[in-house]
C-alpha atoms as a PDB file:
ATOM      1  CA  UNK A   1       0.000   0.000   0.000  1.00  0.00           C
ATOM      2  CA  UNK A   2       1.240   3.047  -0.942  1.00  0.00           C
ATOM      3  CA  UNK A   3      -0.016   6.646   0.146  1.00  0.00           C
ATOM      4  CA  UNK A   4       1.028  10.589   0.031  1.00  0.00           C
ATOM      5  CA  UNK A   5       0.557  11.832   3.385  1.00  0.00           C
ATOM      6  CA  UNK A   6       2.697  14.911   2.716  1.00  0.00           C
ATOM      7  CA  UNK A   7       2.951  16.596  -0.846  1.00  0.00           C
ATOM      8  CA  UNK A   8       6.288  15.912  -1.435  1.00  0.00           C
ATOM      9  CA  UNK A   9       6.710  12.750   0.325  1.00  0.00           C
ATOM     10  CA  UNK A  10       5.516   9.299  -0.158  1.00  0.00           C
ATOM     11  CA  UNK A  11       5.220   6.856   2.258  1.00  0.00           C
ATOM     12  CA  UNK A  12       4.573   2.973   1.701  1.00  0.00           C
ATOM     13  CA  UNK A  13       3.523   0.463   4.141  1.00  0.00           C
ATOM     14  CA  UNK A  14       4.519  -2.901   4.642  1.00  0.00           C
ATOM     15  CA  UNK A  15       4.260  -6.007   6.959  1.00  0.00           C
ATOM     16  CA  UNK A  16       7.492  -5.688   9.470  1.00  0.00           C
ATOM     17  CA  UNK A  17      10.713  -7.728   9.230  1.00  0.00           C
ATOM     18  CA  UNK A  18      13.359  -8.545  11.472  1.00  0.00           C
ATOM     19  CA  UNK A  19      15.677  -6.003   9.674  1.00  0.00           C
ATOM     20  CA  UNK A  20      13.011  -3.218  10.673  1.00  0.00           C
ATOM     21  CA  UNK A  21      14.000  -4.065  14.315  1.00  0.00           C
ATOM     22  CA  UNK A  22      16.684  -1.317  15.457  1.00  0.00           C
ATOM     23  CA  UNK A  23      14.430   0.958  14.246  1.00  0.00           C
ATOM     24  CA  UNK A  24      11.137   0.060  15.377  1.00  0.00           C
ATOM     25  CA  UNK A  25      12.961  -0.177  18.792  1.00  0.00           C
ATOM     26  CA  UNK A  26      14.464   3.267  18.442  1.00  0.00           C
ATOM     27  CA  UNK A  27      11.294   4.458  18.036  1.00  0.00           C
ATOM     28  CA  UNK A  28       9.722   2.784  20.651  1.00  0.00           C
ATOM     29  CA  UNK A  29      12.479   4.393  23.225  1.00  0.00           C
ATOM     30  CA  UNK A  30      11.829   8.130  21.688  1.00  0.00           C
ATOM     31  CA  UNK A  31       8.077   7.543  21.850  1.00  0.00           C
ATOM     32  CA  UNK A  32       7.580   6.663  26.003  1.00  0.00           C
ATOM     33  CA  UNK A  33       6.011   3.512  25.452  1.00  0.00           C
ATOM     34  CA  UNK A  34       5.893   0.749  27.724  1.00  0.00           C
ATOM     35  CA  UNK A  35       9.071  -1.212  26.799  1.00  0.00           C
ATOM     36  CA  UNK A  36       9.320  -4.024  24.586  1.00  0.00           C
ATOM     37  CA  UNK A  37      12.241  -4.474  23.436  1.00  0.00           C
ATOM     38  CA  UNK A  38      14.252  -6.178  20.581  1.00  0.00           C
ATOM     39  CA  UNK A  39      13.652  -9.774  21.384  1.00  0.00           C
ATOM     40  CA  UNK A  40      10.164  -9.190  22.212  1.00  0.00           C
ATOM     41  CA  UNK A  41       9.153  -7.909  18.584  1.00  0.00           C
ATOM     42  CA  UNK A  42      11.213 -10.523  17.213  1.00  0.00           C
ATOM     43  CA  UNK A  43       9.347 -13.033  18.954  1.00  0.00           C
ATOM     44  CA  UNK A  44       6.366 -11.862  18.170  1.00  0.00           C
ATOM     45  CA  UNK A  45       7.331 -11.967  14.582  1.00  0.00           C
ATOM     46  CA  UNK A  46       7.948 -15.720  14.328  1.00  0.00           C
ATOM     47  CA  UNK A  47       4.453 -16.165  15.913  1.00  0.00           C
ATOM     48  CA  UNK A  48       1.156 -16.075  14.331  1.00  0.00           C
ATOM     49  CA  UNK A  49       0.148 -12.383  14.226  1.00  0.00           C
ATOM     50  CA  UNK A  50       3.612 -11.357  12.172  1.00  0.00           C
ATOM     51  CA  UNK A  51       0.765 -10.276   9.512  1.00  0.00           C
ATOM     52  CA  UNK A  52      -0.754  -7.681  12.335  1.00  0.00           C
ATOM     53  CA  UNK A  53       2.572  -6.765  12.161  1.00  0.00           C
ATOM     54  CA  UNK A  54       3.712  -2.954  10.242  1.00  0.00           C
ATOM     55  CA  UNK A  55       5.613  -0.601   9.301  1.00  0.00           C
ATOM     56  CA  UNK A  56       5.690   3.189   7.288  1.00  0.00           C
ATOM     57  CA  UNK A  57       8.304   3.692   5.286  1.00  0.00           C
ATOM     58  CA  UNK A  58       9.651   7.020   3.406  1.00  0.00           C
ATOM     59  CA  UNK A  59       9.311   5.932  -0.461  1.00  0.00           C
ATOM     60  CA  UNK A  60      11.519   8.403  -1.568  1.00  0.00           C
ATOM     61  CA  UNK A  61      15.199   6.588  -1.227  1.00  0.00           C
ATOM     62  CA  UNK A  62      17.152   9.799  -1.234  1.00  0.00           C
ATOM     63  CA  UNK A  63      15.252  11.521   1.363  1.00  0.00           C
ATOM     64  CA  UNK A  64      15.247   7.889   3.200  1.00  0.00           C
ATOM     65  CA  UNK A  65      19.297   7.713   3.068  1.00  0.00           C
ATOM     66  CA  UNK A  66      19.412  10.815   4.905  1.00  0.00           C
ATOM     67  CA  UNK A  67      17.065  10.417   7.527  1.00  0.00           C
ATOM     68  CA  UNK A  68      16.232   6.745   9.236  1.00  0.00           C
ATOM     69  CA  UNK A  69      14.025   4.824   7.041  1.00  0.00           C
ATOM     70  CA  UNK A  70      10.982   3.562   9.248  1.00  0.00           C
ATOM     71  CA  UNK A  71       9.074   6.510   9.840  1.00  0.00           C
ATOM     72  CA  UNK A  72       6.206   4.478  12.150  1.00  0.00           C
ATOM     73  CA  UNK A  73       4.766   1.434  13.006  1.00  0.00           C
ATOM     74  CA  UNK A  74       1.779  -0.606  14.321  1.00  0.00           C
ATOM     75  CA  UNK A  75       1.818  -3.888  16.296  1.00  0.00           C
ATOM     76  CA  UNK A  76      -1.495  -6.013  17.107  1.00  0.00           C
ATOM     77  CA  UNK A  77      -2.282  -9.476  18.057  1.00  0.00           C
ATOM     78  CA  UNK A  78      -5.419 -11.482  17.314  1.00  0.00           C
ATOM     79  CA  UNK A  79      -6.682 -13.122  20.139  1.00  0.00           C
ATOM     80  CA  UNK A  80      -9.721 -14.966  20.640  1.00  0.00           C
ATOM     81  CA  UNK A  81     -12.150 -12.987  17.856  1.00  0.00           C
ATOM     82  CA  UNK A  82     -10.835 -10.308  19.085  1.00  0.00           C
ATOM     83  CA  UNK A  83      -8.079  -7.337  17.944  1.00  0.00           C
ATOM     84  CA  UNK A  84      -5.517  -5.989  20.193  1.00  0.00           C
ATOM     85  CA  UNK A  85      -3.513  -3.194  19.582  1.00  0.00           C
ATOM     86  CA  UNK A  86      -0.180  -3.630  21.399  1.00  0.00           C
ATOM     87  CA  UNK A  87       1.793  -0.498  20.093  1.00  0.00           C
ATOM     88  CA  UNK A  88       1.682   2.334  17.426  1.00  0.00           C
ATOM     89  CA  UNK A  89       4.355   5.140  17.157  1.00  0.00           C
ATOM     90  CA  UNK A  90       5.784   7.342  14.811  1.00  0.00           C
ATOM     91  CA  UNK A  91       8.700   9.402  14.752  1.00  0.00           C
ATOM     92  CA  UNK A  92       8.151  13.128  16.106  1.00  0.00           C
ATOM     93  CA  UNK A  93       9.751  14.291  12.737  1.00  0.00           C
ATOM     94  CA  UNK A  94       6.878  12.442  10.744  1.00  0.00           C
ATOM     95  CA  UNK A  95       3.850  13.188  13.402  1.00  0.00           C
ATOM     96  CA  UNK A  96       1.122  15.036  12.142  1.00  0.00           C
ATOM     97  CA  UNK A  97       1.161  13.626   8.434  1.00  0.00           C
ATOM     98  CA  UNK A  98      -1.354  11.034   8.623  1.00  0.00           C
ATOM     99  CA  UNK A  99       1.134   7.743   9.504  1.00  0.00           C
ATOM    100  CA  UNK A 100      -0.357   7.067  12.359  1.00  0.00           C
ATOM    101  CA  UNK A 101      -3.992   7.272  11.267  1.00  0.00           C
ATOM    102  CA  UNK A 102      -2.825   5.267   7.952  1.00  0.00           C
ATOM    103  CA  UNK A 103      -0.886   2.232  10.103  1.00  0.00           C
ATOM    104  CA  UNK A 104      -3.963   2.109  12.088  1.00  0.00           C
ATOM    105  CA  UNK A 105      -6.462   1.960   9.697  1.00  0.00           C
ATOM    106  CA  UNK A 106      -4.515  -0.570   8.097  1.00  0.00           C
ATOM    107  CA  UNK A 107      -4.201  -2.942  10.717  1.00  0.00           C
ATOM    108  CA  UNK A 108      -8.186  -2.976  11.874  1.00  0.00           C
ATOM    109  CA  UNK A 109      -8.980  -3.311   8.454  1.00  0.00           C
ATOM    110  CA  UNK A 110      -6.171  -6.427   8.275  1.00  0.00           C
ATOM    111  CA  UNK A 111      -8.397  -7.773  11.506  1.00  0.00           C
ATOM    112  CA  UNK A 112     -11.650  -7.206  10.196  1.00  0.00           C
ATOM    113  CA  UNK A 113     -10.475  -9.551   7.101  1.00  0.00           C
ATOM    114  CA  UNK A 114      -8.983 -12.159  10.100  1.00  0.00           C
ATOM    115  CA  UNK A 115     -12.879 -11.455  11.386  1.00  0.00           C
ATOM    116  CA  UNK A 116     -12.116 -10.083  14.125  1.00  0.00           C
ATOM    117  CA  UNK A 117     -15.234  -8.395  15.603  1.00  0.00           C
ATOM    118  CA  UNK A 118     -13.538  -5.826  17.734  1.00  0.00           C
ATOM    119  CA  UNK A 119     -10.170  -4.025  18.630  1.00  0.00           C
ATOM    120  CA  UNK A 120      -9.181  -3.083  21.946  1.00  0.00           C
ATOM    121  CA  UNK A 121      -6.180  -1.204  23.141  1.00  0.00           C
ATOM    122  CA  UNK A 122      -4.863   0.936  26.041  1.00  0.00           C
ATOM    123  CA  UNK A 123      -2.950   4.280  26.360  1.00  0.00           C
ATOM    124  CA  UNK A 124      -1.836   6.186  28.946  1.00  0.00           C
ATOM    125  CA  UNK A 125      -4.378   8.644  30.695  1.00  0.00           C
ATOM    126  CA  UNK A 126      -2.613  11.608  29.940  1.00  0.00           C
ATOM    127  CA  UNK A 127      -1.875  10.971  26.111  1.00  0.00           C
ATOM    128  CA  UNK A 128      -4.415  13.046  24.733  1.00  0.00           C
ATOM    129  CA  UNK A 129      -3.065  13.068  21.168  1.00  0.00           C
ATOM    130  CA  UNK A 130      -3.281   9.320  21.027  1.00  0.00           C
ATOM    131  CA  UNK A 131      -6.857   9.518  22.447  1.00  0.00           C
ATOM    132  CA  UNK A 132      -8.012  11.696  19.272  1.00  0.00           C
ATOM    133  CA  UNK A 133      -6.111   9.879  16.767  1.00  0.00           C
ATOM    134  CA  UNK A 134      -7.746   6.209  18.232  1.00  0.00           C
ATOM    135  CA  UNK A 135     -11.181   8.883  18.263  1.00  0.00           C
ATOM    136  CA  UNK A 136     -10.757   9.421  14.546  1.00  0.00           C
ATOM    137  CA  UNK A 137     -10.426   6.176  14.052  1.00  0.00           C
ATOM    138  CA  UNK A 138     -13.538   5.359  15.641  1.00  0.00           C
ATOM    139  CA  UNK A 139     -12.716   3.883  19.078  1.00  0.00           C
ATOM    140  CA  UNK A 140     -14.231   5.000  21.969  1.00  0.00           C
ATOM    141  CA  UNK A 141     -13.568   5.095  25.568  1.00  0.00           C
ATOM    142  CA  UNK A 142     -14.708   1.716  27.048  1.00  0.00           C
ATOM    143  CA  UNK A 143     -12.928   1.803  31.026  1.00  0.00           C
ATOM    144  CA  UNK A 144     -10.003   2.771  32.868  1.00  0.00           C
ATOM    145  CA  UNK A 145      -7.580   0.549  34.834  1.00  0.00           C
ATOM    146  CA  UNK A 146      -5.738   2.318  37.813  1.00  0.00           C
ATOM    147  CA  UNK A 147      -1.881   2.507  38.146  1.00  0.00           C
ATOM    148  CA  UNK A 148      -1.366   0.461  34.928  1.00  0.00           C
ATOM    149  CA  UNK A 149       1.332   1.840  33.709  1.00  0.00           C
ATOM    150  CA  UNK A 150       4.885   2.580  35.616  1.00  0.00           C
ATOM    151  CA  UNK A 151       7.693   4.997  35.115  1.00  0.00           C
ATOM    152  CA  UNK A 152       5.609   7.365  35.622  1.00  0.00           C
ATOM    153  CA  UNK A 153       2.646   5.503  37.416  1.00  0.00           C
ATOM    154  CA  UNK A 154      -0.449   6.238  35.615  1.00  0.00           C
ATOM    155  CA  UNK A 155      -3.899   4.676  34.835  1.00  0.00           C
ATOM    156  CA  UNK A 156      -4.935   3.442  31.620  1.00  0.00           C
ATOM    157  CA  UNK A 157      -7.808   4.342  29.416  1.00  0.00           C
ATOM    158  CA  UNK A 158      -9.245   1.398  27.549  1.00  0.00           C
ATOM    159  CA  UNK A 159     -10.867   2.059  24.381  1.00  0.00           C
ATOM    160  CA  UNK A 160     -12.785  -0.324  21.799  1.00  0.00           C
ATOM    161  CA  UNK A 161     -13.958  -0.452  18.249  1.00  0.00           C
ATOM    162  CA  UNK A 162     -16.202  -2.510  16.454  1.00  0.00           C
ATOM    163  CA  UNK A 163     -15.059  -3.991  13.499  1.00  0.00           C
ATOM    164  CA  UNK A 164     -17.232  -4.997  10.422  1.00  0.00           C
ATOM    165  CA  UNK A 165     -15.939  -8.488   8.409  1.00  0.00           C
ATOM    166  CA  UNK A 166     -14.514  -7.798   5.268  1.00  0.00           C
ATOM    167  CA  UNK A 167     -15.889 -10.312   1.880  1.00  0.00           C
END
């Protein structure tokens, strides 16, 4: 899949490899998400949901050579009927184009065709700009769970989707 989420730049999407790690976990450290970790994506790559699996790329190799060359990504599980959305981050130099809206989209309509019925995820409390990109996407607050998160303790906000089969 290929989209323009800037007018100059193209992005592409794809399912994530192992050779994605470094930078999915480089990300994930400049993003203040609960840590995974290098052998925990790579684990979860050699496991069933590796198709739930993605990541944004910049398209153009010239502007990709001089900057790092996953600009976001998107990790989800399947799980009983049901969608889970681990993690989703982009790179602060690439936020506000549309990646993260794109990787998500992508990856609840890659459930709905699994027939998954609903997605589910959690974010921090305080993340407001995650709250109104999962909003745009259609979730909607569902609960909260107290203290969930460490380093800085905070509660979670749970929100939910449901997700309509794809022929």
């Amino acid at each position: 899949m290929e989209i323009t989420t800037d007018p100059v730049q193209m992005i592409t999407f794809s399912n994530m490899t192992e050779h994605d790690l470094l930078e999915v976990v480089e990300i994930e450290e400049q993003s203040a998400l609960s840590r995974w970790g290098w052998a925990a994506y790579y684990a979860e790559l050699q496991g069933i949901n590796k198709s739930l699996m993605m990541v944004a790329r910049l398209a153009d190799q010239a502007e990709a050579a001089k900057t790092n060359r996953v600009a976001g990504y998107i990790v989800a599980r399947l799980t009983a009927g049901d969608l889970h959305i681990n993690n989703v981050a982009v790179r602060s130099e690439f936020q506000g184009r549309g990646i993260g809206t794109a990787l998500l989209r992508g990856v609840l309509a890659a459930g709905a065709h699994l027939r998954a019925t609903a997605a589910f995820l959690e974010l921090r409390a305080g993340n407001t700009a995650a709250q109104a990109l999962y909003e745009k996407c259609g979730f909607l607050p569902a609960g909260r769970r107290r203290n969930y998160y460490s380093n800085p303790v905070e509660d979670a906000l749970t929100m939910s989707v449901k997700l309509k089969a794809s022929p």
